[in-house]
PDB file of N, CA and C in Angstrom:
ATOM      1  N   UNK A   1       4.211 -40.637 -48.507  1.00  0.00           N
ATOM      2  CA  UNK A   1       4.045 -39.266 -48.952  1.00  0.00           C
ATOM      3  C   UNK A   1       4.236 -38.339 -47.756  1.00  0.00           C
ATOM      4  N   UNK A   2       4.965 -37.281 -48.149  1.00  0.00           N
ATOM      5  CA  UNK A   2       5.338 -36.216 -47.116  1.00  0.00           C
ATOM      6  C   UNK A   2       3.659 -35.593 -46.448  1.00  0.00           C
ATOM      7  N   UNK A   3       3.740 -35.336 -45.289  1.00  0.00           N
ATOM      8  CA  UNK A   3       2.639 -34.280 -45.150  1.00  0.00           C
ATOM      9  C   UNK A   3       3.143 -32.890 -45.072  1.00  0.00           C
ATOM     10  N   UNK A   4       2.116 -32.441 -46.148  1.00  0.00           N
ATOM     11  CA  UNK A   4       2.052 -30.791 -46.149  1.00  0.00           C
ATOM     12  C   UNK A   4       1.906 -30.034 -45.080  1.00  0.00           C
ATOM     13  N   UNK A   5       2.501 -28.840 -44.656  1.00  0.00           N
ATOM     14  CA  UNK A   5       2.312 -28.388 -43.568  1.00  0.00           C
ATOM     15  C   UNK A   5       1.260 -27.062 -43.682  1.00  0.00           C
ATOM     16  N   UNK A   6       1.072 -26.834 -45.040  1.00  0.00           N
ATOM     17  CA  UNK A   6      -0.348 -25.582 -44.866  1.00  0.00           C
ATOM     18  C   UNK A   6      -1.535 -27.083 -44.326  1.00  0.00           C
ATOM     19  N   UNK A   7      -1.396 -28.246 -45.300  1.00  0.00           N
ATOM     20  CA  UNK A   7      -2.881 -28.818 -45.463  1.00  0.00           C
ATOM     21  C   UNK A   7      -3.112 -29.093 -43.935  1.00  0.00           C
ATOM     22  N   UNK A   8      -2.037 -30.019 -42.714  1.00  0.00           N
ATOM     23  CA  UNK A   8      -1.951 -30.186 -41.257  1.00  0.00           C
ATOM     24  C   UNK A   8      -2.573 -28.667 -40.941  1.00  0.00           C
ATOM     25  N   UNK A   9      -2.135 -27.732 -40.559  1.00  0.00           N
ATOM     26  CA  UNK A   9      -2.470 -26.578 -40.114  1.00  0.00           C
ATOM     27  C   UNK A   9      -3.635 -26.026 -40.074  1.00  0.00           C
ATOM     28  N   UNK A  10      -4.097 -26.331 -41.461  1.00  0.00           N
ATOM     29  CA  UNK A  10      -5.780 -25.966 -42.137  1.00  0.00           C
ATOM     30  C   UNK A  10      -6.434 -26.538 -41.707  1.00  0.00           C
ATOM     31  N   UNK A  11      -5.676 -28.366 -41.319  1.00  0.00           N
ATOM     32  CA  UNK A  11      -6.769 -29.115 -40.455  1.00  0.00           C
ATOM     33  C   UNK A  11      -7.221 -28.808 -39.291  1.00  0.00           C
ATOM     34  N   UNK A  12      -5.823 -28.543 -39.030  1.00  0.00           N
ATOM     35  CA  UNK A  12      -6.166 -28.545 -36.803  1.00  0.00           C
ATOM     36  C   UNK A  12      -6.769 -27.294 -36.547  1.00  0.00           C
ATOM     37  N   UNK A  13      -6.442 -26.327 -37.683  1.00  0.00           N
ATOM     38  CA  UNK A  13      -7.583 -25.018 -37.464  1.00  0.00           C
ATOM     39  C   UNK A  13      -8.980 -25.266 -37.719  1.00  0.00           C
ATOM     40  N   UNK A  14      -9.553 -25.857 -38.670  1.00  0.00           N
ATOM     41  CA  UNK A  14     -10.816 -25.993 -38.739  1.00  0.00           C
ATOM     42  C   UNK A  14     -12.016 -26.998 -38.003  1.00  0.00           C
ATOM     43  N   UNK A  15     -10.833 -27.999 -37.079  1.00  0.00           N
ATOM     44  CA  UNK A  15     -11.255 -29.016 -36.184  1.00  0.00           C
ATOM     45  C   UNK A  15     -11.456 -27.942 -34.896  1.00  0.00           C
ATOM     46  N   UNK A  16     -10.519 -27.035 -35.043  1.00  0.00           N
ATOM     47  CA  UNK A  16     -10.361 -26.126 -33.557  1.00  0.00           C
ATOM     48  C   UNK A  16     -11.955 -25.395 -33.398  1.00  0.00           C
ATOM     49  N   UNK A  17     -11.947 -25.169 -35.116  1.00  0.00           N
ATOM     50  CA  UNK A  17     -13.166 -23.948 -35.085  1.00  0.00           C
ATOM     51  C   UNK A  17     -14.707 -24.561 -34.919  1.00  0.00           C
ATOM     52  N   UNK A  18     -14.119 -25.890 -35.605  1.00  0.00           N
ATOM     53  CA  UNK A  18     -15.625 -26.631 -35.364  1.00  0.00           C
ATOM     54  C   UNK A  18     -16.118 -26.755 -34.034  1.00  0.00           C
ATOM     55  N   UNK A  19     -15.438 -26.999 -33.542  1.00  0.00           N
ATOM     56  CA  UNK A  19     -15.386 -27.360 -31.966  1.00  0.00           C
ATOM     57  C   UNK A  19     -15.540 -26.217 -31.008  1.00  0.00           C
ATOM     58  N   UNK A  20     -15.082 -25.205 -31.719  1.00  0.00           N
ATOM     59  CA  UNK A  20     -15.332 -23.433 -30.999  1.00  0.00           C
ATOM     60  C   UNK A  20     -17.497 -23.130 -31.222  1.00  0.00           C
ATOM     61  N   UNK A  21     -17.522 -23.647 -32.435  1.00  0.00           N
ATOM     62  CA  UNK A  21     -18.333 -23.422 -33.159  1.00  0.00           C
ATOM     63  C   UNK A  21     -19.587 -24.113 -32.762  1.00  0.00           C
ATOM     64  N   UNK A  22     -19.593 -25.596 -31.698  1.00  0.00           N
ATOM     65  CA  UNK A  22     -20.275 -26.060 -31.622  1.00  0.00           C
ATOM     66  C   UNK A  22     -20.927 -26.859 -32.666  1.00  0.00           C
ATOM     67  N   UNK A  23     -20.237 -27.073 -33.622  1.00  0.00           N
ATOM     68  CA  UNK A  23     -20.145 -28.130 -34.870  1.00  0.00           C
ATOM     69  C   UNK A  23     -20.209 -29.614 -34.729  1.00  0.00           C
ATOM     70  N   UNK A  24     -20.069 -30.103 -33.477  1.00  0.00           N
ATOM     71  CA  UNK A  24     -19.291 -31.829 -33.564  1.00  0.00           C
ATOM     72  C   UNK A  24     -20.747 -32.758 -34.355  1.00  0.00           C
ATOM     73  N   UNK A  25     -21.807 -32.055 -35.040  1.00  0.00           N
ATOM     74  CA  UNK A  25     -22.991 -33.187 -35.065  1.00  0.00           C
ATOM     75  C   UNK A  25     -22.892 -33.683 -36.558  1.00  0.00           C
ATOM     76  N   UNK A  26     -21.490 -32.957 -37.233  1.00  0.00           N
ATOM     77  CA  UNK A  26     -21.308 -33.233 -38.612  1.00  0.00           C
ATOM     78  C   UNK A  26     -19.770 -33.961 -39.016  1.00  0.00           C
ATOM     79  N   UNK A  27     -19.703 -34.773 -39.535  1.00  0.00           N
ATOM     80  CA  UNK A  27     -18.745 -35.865 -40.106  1.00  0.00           C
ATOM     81  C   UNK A  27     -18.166 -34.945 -41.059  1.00  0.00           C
ATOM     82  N   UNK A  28     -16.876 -34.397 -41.185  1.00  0.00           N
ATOM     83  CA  UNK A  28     -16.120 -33.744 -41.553  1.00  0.00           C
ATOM     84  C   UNK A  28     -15.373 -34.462 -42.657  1.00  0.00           C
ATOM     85  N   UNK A  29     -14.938 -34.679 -43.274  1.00  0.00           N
ATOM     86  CA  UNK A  29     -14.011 -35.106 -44.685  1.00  0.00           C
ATOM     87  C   UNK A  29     -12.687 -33.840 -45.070  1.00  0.00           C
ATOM     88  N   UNK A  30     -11.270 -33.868 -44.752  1.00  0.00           N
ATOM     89  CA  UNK A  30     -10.184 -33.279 -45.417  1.00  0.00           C
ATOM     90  C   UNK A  30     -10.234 -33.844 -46.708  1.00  0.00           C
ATOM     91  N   UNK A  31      -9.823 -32.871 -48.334  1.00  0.00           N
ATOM     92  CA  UNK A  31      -8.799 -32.770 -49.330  1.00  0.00           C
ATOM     93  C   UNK A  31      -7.794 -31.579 -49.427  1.00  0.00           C
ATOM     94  N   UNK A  32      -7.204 -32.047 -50.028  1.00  0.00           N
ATOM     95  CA  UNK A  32      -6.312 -31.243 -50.847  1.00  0.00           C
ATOM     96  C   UNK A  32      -5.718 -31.518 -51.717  1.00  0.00           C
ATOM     97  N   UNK A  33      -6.500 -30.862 -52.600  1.00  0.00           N
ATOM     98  CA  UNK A  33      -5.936 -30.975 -54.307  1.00  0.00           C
ATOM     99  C   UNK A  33      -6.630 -29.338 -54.649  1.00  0.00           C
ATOM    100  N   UNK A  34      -6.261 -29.631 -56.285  1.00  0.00           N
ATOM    101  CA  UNK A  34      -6.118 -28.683 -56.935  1.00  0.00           C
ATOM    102  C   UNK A  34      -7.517 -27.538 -57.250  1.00  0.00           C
ATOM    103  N   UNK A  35      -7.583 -26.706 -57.036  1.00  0.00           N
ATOM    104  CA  UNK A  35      -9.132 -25.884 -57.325  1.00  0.00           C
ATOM    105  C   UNK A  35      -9.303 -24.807 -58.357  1.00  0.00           C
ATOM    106  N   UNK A  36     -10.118 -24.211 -58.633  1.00  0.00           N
ATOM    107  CA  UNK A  36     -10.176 -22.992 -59.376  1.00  0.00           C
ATOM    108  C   UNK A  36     -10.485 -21.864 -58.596  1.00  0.00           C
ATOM    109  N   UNK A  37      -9.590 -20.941 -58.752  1.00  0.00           N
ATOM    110  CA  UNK A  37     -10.055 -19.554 -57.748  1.00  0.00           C
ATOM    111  C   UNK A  37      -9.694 -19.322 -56.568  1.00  0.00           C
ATOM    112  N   UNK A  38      -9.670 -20.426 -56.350  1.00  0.00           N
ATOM    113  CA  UNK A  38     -10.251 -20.304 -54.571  1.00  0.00           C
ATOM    114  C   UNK A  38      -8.880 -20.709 -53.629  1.00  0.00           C
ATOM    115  N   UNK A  39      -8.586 -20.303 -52.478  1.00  0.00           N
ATOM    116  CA  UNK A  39      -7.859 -20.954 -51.097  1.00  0.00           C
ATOM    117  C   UNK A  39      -8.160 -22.327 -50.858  1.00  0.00           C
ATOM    118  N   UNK A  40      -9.339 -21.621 -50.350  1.00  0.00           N
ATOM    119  CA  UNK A  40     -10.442 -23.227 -49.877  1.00  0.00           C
ATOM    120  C   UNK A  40     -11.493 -23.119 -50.054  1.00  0.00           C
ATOM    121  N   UNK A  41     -12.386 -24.130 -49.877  1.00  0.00           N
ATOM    122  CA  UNK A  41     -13.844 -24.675 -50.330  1.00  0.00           C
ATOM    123  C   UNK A  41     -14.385 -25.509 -49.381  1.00  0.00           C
ATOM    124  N   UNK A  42     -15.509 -25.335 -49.402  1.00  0.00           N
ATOM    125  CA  UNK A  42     -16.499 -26.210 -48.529  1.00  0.00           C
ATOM    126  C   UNK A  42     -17.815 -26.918 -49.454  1.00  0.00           C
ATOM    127  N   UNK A  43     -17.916 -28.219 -49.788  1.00  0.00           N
ATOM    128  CA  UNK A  43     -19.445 -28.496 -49.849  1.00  0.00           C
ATOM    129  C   UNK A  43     -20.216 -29.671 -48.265  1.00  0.00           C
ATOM    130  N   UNK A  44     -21.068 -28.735 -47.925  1.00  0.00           N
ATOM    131  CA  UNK A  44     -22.063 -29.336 -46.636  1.00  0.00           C
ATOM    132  C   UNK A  44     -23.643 -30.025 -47.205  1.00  0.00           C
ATOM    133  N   UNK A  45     -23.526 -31.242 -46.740  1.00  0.00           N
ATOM    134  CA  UNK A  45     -24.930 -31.252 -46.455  1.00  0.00           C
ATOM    135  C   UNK A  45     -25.765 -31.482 -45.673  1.00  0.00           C
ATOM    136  N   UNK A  46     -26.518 -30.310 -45.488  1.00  0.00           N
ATOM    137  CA  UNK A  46     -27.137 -30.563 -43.934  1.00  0.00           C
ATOM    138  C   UNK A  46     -28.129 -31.730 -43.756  1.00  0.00           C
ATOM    139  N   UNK A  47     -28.782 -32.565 -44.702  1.00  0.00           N
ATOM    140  CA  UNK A  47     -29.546 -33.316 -44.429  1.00  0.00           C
ATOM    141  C   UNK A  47     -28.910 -34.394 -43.858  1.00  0.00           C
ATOM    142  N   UNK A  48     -27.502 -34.490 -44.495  1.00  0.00           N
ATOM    143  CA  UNK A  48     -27.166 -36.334 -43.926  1.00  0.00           C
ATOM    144  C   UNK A  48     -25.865 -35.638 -42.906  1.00  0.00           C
ATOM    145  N   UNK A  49     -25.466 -33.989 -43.006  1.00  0.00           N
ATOM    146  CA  UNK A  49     -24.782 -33.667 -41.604  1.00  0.00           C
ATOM    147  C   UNK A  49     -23.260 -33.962 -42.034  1.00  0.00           C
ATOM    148  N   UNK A  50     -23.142 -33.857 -43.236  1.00  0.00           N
ATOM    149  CA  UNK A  50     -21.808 -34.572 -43.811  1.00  0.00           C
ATOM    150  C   UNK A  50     -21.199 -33.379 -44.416  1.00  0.00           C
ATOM    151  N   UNK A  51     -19.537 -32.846 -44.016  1.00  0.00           N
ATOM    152  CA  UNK A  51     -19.391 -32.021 -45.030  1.00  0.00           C
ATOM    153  C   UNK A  51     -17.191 -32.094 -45.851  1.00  0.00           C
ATOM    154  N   UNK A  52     -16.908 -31.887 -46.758  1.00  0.00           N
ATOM    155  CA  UNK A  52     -15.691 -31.718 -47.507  1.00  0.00           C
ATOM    156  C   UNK A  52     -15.506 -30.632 -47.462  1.00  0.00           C
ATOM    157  N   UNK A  53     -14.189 -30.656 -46.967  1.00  0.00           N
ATOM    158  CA  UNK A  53     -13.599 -28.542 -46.868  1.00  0.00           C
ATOM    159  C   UNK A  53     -12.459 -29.348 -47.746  1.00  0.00           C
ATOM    160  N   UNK A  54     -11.964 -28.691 -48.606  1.00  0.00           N
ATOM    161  CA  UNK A  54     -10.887 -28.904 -49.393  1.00  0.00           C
ATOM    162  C   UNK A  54     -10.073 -27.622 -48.812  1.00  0.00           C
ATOM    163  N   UNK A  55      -8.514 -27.690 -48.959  1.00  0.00           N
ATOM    164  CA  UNK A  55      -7.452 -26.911 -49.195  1.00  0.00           C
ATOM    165  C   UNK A  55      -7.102 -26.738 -50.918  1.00  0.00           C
ATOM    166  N   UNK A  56      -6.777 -25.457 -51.478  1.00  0.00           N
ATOM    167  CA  UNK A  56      -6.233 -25.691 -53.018  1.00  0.00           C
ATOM    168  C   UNK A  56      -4.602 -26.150 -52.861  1.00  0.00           C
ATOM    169  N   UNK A  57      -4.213 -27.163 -53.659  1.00  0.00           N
ATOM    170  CA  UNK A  57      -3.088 -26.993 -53.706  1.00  0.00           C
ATOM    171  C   UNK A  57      -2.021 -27.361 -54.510  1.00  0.00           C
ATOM    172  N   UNK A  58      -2.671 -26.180 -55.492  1.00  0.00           N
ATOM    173  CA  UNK A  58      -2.093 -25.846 -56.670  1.00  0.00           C
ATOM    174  C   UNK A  58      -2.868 -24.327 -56.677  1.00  0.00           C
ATOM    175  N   UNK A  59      -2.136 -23.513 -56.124  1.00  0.00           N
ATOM    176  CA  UNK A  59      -2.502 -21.999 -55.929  1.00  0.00           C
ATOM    177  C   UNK A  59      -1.448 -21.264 -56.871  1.00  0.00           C
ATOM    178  N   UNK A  60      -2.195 -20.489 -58.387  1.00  0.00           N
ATOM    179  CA  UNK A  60      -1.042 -19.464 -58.703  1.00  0.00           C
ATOM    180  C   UNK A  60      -0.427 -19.283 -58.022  1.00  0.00           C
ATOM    181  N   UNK A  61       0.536 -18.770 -59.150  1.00  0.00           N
ATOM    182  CA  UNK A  61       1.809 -18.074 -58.196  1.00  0.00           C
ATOM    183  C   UNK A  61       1.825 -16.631 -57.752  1.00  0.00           C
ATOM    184  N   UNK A  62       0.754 -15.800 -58.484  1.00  0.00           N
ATOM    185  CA  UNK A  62       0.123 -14.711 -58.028  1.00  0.00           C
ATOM    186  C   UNK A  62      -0.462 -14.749 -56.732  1.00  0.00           C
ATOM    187  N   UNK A  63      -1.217 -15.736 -56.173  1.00  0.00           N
ATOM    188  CA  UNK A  63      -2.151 -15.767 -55.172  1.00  0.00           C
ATOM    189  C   UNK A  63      -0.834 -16.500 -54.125  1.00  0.00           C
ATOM    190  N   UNK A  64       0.203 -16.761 -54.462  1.00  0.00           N
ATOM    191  CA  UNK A  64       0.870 -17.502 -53.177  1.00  0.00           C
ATOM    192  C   UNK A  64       0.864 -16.433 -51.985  1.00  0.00           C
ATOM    193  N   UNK A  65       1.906 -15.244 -52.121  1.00  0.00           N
ATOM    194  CA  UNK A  65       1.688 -14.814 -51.160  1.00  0.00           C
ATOM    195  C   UNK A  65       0.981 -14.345 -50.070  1.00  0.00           C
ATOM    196  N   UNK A  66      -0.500 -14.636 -50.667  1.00  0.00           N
ATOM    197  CA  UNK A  66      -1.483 -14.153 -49.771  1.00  0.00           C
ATOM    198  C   UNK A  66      -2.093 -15.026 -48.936  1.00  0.00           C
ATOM    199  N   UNK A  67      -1.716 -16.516 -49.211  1.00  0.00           N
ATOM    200  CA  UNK A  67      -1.945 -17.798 -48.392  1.00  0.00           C
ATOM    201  C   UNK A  67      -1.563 -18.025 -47.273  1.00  0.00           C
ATOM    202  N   UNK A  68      -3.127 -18.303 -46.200  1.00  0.00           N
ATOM    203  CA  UNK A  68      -2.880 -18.332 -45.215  1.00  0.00           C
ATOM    204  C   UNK A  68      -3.376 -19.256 -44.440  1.00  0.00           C
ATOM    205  N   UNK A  69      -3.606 -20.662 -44.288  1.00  0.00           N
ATOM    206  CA  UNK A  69      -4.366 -21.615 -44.346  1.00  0.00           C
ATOM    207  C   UNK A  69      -5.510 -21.736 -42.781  1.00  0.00           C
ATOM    208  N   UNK A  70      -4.485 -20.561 -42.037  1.00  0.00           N
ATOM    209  CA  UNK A  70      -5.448 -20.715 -40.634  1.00  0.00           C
ATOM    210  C   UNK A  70      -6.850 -19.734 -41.185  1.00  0.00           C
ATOM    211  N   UNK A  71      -6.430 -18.707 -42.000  1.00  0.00           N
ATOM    212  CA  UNK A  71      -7.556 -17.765 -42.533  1.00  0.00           C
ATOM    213  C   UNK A  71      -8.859 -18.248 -43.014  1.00  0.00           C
ATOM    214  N   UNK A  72      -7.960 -19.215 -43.529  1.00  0.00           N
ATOM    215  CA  UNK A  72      -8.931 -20.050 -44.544  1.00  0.00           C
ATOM    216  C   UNK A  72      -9.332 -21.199 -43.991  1.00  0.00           C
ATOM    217  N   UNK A  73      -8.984 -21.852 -43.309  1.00  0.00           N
ATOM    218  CA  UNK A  73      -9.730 -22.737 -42.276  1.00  0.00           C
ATOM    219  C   UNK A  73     -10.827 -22.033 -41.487  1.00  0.00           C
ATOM    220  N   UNK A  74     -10.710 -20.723 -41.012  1.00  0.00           N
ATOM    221  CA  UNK A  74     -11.700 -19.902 -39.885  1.00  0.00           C
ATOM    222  C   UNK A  74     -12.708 -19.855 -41.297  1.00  0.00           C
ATOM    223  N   UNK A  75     -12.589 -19.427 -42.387  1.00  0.00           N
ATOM    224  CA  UNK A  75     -12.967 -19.070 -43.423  1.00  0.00           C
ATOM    225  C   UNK A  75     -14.611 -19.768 -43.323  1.00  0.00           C
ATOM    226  N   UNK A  76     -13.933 -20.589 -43.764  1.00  0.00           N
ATOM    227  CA  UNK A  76     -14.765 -22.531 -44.252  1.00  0.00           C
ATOM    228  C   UNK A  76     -15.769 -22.866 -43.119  1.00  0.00           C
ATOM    229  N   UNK A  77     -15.208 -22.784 -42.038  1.00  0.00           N
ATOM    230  CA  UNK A  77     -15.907 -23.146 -40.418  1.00  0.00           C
ATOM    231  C   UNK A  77     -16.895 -22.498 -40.752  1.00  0.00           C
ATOM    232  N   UNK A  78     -16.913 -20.912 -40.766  1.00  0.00           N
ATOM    233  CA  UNK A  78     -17.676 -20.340 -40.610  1.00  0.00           C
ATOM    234  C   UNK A  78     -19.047 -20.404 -41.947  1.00  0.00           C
ATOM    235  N   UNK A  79     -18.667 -20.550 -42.924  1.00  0.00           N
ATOM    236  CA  UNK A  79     -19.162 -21.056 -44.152  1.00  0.00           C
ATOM    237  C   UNK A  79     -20.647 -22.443 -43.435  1.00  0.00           C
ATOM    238  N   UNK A  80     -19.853 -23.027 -42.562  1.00  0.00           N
ATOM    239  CA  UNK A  80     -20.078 -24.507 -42.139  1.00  0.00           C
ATOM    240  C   UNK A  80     -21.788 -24.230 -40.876  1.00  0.00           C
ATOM    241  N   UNK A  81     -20.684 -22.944 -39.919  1.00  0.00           N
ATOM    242  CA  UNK A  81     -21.912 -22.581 -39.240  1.00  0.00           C
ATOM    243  C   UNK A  81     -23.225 -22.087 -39.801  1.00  0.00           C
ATOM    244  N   UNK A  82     -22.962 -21.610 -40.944  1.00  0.00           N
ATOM    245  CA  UNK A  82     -23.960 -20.903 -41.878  1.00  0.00           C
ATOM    246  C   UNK A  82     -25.019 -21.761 -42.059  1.00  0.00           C
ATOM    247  N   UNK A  83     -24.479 -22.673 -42.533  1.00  0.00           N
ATOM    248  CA  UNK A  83     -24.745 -24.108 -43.568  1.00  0.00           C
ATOM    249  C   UNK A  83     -26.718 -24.338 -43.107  1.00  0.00           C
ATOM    250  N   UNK A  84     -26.784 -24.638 -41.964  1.00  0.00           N
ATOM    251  CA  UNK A  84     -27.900 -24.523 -41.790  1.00  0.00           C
ATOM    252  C   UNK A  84     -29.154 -23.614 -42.461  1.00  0.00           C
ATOM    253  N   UNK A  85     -28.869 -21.952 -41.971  1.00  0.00           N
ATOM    254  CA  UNK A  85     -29.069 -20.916 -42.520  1.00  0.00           C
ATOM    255  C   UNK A  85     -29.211 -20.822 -44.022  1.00  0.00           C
ATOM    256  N   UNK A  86     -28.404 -21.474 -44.644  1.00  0.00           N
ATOM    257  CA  UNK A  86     -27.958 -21.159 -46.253  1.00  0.00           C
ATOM    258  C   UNK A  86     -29.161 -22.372 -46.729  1.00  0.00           C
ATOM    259  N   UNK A  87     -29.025 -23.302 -45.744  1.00  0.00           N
ATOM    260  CA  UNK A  87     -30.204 -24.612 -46.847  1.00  0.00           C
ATOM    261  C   UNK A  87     -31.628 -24.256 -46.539  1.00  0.00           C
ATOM    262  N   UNK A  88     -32.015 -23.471 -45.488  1.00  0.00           N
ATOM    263  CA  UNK A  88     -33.150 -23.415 -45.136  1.00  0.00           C
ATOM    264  C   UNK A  88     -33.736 -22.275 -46.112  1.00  0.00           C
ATOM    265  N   UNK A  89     -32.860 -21.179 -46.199  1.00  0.00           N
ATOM    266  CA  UNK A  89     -33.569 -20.410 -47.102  1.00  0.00           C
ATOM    267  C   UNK A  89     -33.537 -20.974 -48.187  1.00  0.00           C
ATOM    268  N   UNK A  90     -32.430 -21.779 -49.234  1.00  0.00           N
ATOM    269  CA  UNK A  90     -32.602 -21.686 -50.302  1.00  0.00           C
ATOM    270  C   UNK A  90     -34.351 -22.423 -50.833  1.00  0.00           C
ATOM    271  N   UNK A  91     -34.772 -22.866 -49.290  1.00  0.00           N
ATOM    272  CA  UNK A  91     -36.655 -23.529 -49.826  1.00  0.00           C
ATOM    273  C   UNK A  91     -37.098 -22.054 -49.728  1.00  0.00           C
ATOM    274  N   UNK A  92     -36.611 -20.718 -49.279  1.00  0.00           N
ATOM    275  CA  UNK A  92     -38.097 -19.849 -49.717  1.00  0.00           C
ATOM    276  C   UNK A  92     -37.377 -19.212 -51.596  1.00  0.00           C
ATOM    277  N   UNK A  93     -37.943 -18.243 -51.291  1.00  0.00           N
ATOM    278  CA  UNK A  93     -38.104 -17.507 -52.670  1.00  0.00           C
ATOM    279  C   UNK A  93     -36.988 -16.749 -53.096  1.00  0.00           C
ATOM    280  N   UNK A  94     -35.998 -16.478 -52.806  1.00  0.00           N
ATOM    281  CA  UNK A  94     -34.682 -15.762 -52.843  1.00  0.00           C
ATOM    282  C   UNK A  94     -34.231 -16.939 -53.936  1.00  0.00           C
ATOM    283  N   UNK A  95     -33.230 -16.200 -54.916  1.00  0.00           N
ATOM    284  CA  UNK A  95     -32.594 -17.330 -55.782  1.00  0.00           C
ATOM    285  C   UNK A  95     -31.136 -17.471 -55.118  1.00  0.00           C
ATOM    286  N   UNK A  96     -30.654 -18.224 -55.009  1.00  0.00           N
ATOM    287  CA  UNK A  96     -29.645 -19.216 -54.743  1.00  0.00           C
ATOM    288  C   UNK A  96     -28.338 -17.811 -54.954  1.00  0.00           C
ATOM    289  N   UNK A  97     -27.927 -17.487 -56.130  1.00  0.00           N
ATOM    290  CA  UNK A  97     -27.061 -16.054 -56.044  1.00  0.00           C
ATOM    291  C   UNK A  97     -27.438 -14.992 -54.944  1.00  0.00           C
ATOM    292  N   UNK A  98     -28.670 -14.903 -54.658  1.00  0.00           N
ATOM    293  CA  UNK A  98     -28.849 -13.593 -53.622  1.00  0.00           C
ATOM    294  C   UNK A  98     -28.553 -14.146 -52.235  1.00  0.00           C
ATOM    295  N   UNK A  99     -29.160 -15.633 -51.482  1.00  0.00           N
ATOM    296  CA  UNK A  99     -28.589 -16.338 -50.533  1.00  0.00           C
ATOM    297  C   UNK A  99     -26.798 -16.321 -50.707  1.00  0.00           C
ATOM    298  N   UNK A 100     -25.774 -16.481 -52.071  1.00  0.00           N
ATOM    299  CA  UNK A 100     -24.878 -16.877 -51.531  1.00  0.00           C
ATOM    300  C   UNK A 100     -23.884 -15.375 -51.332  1.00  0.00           C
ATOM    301  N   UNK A 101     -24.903 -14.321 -51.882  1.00  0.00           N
ATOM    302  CA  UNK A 101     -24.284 -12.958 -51.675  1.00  0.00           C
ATOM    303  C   UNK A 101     -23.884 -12.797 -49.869  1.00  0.00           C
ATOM    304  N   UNK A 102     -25.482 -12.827 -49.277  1.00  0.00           N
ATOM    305  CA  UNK A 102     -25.501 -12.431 -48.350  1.00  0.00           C
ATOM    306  C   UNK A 102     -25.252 -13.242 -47.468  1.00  0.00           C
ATOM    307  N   UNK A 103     -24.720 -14.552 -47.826  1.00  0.00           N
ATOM    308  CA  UNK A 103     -24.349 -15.211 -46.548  1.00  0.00           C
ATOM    309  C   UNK A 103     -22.427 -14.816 -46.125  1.00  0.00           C
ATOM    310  N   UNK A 104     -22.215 -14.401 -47.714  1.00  0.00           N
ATOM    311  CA  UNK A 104     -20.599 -14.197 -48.040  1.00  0.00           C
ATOM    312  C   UNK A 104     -20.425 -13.076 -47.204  1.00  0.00           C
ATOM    313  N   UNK A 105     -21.517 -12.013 -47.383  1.00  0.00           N
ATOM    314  CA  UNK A 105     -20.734 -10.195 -46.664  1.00  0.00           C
ATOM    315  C   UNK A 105     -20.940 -11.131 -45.306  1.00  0.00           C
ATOM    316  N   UNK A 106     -22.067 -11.941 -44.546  1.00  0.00           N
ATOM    317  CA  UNK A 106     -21.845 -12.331 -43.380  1.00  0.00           C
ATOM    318  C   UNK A 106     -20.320 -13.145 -42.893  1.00  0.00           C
ATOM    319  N   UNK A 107     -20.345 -14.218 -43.269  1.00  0.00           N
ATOM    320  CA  UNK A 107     -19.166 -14.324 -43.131  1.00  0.00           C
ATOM    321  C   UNK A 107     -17.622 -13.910 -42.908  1.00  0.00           C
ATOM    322  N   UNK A 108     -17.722 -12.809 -44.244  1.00  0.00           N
ATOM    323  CA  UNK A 108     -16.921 -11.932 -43.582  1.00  0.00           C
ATOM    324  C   UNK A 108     -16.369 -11.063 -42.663  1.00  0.00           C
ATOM    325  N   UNK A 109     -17.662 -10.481 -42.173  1.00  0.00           N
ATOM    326  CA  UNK A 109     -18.288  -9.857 -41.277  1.00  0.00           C
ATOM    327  C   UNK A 109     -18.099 -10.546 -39.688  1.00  0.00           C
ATOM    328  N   UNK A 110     -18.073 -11.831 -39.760  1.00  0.00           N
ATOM    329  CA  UNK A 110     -17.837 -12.794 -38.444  1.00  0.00           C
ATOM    330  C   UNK A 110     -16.595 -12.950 -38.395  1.00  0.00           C
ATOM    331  N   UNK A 111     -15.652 -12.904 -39.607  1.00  0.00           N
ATOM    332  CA  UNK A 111     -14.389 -13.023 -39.484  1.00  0.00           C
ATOM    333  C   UNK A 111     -13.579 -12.291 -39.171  1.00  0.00           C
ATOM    334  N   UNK A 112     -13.946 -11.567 -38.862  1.00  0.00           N
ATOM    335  CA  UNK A 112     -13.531  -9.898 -38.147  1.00  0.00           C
ATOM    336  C   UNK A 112     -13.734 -10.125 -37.323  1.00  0.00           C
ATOM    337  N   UNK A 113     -14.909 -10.602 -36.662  1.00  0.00           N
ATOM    338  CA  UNK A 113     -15.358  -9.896 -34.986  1.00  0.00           C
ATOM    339  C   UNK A 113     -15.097 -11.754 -34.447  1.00  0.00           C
ATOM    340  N   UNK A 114     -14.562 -13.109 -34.638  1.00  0.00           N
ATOM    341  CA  UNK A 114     -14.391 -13.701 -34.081  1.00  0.00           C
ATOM    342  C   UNK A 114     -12.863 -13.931 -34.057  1.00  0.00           C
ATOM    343  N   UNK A 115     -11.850 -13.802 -33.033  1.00  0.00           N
ATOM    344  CA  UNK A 115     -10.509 -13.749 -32.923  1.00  0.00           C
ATOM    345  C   UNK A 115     -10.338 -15.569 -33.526  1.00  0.00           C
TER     346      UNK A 115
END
């Protein structure tokens, strides 16, 4: 099978960022297949330190042009640095939608101010 050159790219960006990020204490897993919505995706778990970033790839054809897989690799990382942050609150009292509001404007927010 050919390798894709967004899914390579998405990789070596998000290995780059982990590693920017001070990430190496978590066992990382690549896919790429098909998603709903989304560029890319992340599920982490911080207890066993294990996490899956998927690439979509099967992206409308509406959403092609806006694909950018290094974006979306910084994207995910940063999602990843969170990860901690995001499991610890979801034990207090905030419901799970208000944690994933405010971890999202953060994120974004880092993705701006980290080159």
């Amino acid at each position: 099978m050919k390798p894709n050159r967004d899914f390579e790219a998405f990789k070596r960006e998000f290995i780059r960022r982990q590693e920017q990020f001070g990430l190496n204490g978590y066992q990382v897993y690549f896919s790429h297949e098909p998603s709903d919505n989304s560029f890319a995706s992340i599920d982490a778990d911080q207890g066993e330190m294990v996490a899956t970033v998927r690439l979509n790839s099967d992206l409308p054809d509406k959403s092609k042009p806006f694909k950018n897989p290094k974006q979306s690799a910084k994207h995910e990382a940063i999602h990843l640095l969170l990860n901690r942050l995001e499991a610890n609150a979801l034990y207090r009292f905030a419901t799970k939608e208000d944690i994933y509001e405010a971890t999202e404007e953060l994120v974004h927010k880092l993705e701006r101010l980290i080159p």
